[in-house]
Protein backbone atom coordinates (compact mmCIF):
# COMPACT_ATOMS: atom_id res chain seq x y z
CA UNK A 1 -36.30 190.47 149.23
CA UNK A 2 -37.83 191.97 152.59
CA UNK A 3 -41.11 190.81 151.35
CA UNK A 4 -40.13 187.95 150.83
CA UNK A 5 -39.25 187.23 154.12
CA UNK A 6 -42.21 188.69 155.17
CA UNK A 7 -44.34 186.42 153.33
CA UNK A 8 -42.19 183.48 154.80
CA UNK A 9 -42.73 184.35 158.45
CA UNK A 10 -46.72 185.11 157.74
CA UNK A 11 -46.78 181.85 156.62
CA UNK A 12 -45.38 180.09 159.44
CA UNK A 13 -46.86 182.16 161.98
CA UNK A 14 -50.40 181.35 160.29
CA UNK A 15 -49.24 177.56 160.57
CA UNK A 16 -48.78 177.66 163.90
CA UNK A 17 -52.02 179.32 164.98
CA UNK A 18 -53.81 176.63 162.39
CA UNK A 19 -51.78 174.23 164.52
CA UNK A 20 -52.99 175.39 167.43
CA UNK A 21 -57.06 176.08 166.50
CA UNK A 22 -56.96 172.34 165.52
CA UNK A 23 -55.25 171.05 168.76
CA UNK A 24 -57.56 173.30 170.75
CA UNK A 25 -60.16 171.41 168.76
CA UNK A 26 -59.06 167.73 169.52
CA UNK A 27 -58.37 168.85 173.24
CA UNK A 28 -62.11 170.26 173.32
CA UNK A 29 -63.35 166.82 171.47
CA UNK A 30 -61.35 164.79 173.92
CA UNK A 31 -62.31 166.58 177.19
CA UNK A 32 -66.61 165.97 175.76
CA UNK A 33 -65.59 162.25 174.90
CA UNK A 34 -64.06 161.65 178.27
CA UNK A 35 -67.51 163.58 179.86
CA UNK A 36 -69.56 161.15 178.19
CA UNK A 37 -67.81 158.23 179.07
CA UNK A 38 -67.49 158.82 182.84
CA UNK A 39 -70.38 157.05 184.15
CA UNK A 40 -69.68 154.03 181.63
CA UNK A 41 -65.82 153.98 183.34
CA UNK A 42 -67.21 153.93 186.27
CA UNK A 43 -69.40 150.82 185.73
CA UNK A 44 -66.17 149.53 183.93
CA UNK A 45 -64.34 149.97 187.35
CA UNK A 46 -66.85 148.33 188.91
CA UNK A 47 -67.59 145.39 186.65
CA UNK A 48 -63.78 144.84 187.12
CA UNK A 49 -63.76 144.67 190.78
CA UNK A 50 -66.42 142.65 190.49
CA UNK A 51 -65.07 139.96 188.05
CA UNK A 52 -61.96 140.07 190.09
CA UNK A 53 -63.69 138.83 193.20
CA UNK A 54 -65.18 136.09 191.62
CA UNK A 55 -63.18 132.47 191.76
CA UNK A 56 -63.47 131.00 188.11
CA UNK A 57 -60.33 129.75 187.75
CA UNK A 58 -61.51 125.68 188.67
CA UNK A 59 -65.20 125.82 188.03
CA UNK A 60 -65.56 122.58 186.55
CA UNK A 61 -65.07 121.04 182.66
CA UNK A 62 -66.05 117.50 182.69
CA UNK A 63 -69.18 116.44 184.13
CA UNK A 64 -68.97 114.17 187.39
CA UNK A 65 -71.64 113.65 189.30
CA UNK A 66 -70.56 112.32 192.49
CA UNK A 67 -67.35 113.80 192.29
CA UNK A 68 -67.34 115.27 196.12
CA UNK A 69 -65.32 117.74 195.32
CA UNK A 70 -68.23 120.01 193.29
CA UNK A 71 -69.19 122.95 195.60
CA UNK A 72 -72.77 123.24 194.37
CA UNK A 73 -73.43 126.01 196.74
CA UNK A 74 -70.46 127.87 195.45
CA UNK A 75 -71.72 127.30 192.01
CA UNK A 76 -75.13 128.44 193.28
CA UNK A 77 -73.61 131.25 194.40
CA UNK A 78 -71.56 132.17 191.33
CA UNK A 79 -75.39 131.54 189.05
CA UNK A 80 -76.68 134.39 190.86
CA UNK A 81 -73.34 137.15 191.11
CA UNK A 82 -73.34 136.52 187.50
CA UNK A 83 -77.03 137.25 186.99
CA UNK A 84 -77.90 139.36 189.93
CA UNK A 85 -75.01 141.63 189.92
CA UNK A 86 -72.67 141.54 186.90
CA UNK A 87 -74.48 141.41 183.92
CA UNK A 88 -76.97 144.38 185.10
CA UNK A 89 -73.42 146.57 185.00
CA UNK A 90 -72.99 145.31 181.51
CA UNK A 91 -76.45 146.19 180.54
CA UNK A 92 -76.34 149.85 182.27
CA UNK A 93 -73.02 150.24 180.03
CA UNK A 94 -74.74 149.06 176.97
CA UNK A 95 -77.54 151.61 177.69
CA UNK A 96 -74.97 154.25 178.23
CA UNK A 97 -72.60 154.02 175.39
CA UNK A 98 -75.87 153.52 173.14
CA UNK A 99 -76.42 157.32 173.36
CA UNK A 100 -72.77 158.29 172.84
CA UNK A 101 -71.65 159.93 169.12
CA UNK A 102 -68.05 160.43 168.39
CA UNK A 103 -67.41 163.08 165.42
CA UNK A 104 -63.69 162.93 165.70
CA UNK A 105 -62.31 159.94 163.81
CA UNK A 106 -59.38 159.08 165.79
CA UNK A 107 -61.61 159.33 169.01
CA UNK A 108 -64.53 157.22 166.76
CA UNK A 109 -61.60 154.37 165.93
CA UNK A 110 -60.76 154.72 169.73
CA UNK A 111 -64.39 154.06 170.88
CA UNK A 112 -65.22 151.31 168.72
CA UNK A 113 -62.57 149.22 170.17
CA UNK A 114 -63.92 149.48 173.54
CA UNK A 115 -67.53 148.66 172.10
CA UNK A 116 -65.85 145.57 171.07
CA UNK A 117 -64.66 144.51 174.33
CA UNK A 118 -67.95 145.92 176.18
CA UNK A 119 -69.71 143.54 173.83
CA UNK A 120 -67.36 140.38 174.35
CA UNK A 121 -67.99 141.40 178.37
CA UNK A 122 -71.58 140.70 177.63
CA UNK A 123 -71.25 137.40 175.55
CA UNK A 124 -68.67 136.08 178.04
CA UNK A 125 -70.87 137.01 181.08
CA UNK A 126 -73.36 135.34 179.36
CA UNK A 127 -71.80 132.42 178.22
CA UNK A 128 -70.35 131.61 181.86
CA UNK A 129 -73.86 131.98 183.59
CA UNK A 130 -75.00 129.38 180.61
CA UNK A 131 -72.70 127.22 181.33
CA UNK A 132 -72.19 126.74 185.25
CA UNK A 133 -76.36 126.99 185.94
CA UNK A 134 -76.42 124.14 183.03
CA UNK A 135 -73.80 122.64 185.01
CA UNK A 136 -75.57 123.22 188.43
CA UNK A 137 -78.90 121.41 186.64
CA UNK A 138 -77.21 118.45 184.79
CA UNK A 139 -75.44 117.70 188.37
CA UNK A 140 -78.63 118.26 190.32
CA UNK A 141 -80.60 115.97 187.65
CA UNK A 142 -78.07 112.97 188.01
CA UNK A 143 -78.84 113.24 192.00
CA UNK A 144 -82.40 112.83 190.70
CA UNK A 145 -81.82 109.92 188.86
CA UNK A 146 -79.58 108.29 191.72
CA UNK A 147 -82.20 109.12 194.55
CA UNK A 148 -85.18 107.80 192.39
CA UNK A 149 -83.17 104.86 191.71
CA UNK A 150 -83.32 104.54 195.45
CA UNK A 151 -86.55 104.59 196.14
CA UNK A 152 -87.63 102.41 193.11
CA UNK A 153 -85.33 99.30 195.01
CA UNK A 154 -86.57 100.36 198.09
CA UNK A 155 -90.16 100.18 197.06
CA UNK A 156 -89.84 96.78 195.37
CA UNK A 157 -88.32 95.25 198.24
CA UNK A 158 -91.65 96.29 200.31
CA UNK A 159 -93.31 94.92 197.43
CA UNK A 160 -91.49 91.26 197.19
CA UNK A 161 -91.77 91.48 201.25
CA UNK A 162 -95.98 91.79 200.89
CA UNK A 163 -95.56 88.98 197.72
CA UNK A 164 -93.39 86.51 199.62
CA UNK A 165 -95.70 86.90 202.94
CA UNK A 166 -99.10 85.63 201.45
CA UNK A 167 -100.57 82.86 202.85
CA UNK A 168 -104.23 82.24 201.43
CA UNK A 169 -106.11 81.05 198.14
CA UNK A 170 -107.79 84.42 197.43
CA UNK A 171 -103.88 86.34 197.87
CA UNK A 172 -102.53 83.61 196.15
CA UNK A 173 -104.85 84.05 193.28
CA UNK A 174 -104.76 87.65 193.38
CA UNK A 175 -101.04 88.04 193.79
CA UNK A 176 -100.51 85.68 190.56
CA UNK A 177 -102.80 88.02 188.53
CA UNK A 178 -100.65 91.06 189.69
CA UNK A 179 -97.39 89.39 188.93
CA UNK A 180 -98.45 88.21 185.89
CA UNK A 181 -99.04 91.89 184.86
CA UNK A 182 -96.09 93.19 186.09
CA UNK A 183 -93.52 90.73 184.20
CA UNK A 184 -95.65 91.68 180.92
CA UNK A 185 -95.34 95.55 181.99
CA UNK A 186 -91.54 94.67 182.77
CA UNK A 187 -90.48 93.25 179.99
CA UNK A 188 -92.21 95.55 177.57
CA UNK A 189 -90.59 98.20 179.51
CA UNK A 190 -87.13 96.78 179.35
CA UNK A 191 -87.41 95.64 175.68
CA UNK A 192 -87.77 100.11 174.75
CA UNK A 193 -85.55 100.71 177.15
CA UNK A 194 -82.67 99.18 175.36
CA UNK A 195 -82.78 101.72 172.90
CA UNK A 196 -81.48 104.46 175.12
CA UNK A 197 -78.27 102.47 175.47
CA UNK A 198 -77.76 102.53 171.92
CA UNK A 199 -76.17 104.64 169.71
CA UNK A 200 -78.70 106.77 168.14
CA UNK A 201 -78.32 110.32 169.13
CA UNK A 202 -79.83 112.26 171.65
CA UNK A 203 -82.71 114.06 169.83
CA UNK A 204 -84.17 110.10 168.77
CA UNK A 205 -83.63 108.98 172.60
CA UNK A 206 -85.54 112.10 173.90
CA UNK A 207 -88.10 111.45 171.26
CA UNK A 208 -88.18 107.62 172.25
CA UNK A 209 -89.01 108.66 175.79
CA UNK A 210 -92.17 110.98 174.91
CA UNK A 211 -93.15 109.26 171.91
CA UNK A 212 -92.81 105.84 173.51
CA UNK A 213 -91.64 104.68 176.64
CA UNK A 214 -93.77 107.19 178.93
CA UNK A 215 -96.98 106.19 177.21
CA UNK A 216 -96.64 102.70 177.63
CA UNK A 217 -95.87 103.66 181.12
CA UNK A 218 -99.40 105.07 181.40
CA UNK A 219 -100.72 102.01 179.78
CA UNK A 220 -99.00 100.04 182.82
CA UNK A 221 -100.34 102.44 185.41
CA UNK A 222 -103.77 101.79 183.96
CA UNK A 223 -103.69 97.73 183.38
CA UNK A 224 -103.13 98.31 187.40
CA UNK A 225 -105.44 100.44 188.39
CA UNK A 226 -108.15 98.33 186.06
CA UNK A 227 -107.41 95.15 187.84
CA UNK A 228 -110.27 94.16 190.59
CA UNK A 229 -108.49 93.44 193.96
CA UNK A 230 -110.03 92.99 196.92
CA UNK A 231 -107.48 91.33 199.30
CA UNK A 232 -105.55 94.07 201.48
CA UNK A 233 -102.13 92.39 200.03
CA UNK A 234 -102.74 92.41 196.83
CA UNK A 235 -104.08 96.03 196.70
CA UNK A 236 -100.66 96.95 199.05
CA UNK A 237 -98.70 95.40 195.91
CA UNK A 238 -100.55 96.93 193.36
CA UNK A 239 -100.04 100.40 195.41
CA UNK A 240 -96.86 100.05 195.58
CA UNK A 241 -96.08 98.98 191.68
CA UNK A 242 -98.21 102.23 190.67
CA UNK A 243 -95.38 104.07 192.90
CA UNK A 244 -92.75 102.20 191.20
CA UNK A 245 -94.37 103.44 187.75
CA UNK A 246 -94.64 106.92 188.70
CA UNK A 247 -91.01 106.64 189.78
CA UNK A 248 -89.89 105.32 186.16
CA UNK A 249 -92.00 108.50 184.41
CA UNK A 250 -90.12 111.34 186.59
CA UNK A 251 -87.03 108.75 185.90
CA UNK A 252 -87.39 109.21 182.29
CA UNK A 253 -88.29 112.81 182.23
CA UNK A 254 -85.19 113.07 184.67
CA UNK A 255 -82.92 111.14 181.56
CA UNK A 256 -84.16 113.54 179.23
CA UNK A 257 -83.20 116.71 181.06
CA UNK A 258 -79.56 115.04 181.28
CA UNK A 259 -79.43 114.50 177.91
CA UNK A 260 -80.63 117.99 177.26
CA UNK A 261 -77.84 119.75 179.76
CA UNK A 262 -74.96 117.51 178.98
CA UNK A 263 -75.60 118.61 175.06
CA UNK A 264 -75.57 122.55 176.25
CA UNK A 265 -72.76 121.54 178.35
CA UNK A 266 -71.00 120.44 175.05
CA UNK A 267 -71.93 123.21 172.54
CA UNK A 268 -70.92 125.64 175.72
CA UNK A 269 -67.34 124.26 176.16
CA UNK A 270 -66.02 125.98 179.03
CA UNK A 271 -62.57 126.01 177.63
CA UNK A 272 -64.05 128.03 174.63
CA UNK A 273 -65.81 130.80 177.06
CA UNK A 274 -62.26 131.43 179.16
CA UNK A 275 -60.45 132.84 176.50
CA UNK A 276 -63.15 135.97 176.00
CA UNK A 277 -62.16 137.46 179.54
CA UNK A 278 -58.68 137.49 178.04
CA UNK A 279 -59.40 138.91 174.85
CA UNK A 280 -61.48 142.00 176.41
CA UNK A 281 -58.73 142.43 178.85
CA UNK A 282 -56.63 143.20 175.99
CA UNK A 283 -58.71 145.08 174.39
CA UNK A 284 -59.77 147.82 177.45
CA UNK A 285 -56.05 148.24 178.16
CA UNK A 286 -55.21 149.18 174.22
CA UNK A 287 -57.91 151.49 174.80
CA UNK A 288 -56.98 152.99 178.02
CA UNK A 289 -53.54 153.39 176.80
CA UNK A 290 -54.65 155.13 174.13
CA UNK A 291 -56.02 157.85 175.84
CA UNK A 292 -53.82 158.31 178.41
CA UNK A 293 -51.65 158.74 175.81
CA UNK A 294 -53.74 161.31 174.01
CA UNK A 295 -53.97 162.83 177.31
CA UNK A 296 -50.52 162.85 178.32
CA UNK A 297 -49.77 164.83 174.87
CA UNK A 298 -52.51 167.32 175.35
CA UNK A 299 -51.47 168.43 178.96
């Protein structure tokens, strides 16, 4: 019977010091995992901090051009934190965690977690750069558009000035010749034009602009430039048509970088890229509450 008991309290007493070898062991594998992480928490602290100081919250959703309201140096300003200052701290944690192993499993279950949210960081970074530099662009390419819109009207009110102002047979005859050409060049122009207001998609109108109108625009600029003019009137006009036509080929460049931003703008979807920052957010603090609570039990 005294044997017995014996045996018993070996038994326990060898549980125990099992019990304790293997906490001893999961204290030692915690204390290397929270060593290896410390730089990356630190870059975590600061990435926070960072994110924290930046004012997202009414960056814009729907494109408006000449809404006044559109800080464009704020947004400037936001392009290059994001770039410049944020996304190099996600990149240095990337680089960091990429040489970190965890044996343990519960630690290993732990970590991938946070390599989940360190990787939605990145996309969402990402993502949010994409969308307000498109965002920045597409605005800065309808001021394009509006300015060369401007100086096309100004230009051909010069022009109609110098037309309306002749007042001999050889700028009469001249002038006729050069209007003559331009209402061909005009209408031809307007006639392709039409299709851009149509409902084809995007990718045909972009193609319609290369393919077509800008090299009938170069076939106007030469018909000009090949016409023999020798009055100082008529050669004013002509200058001042070639202008015009140089105008309408950075116009139509200009319509197909619009079309090209306000299609990012819609696979981006602002309202899609928001949500990330509160999904990571999640995620770090299930993982910081998991250690601390690992910690809390060790100490």
């Amino acid at each position: 019977m005294h044997n017995k008991k014996i045996s018993i309290i070996v038994s326990m007493v060898l549980g125990i010091l099992l019990l304790a070898g293997c906490t001893s062991s999961f204290q030692a594998d915690v204390e290397s995992y929270m060593a290896s992480m410390d730089d990356v928490h630190a870059l975590d602290s600061e990435y926070d901090e960072k994110m924290s100081q930046l004012e997202i919250g009414d960056l814009p959703e729907t494109l408006s051009p000449r809404n006044e309201e559109i800080d464009m140096e704020r947004l400037a300003s936001l392009i290059e934190t994001l770039d410049k200052e944020i996304m190099p701290i996600v990149t240095q944690m990337e680089e960091a965690v990429a040489g970190i192993e965890v044996s343990n499993e519960e630690l290993a279950e732990i970590h991938e977690s946070y390599l989940e949210s360190l990787e939605l960081k990145g996309t969402f970074v990402q993502q949010l750069s994409d969308y307000t530099e498109t965002y920045y662009m597409s605005v800065r390419s309808n001021e394009s558009l509006i300015q060369l819109s401007q100086t096309f009207m100004e230009n051909q009110e010069e022009r109609d000035a110098v037309i309306d102002s002749i007042s001999d047979e050889a700028e009469t005859e001249e002038m006729d010749a050069i209007v003559t050409q331009i209402n061909e060049n005009s209408t031809a122009l307007e006639e392709e034009a039409e299709m851009l207001q149509q409902d084809e998609s995007r990718a045909e109108k972009m193609e319609h602009i290369d393919e077509v109108m800008l090299p009938l625009i170069n076939e106007h600029i030469q018909s000009l430039n090949e016409m023999n003019l020798e009055t100082d009137k008529g050669v004013r006009v002509r200058s001042l048509t070639l202008e015009m036509y140089y105008g309408f080929e950075k116009y139509y460049e200009e319509r197909k970088n619009t079309m090209q931003y306000n299609e990012q703008l819609q696979e981006l979807q602002l309202q899609n890229i928001l949500p990330l920052r509160e999904t990571y957010q999640q995620l770090d603090q299930e993982y910081y509450d998991q250690l601390n609570e690992i910690e809390s039990e060790l100490s």
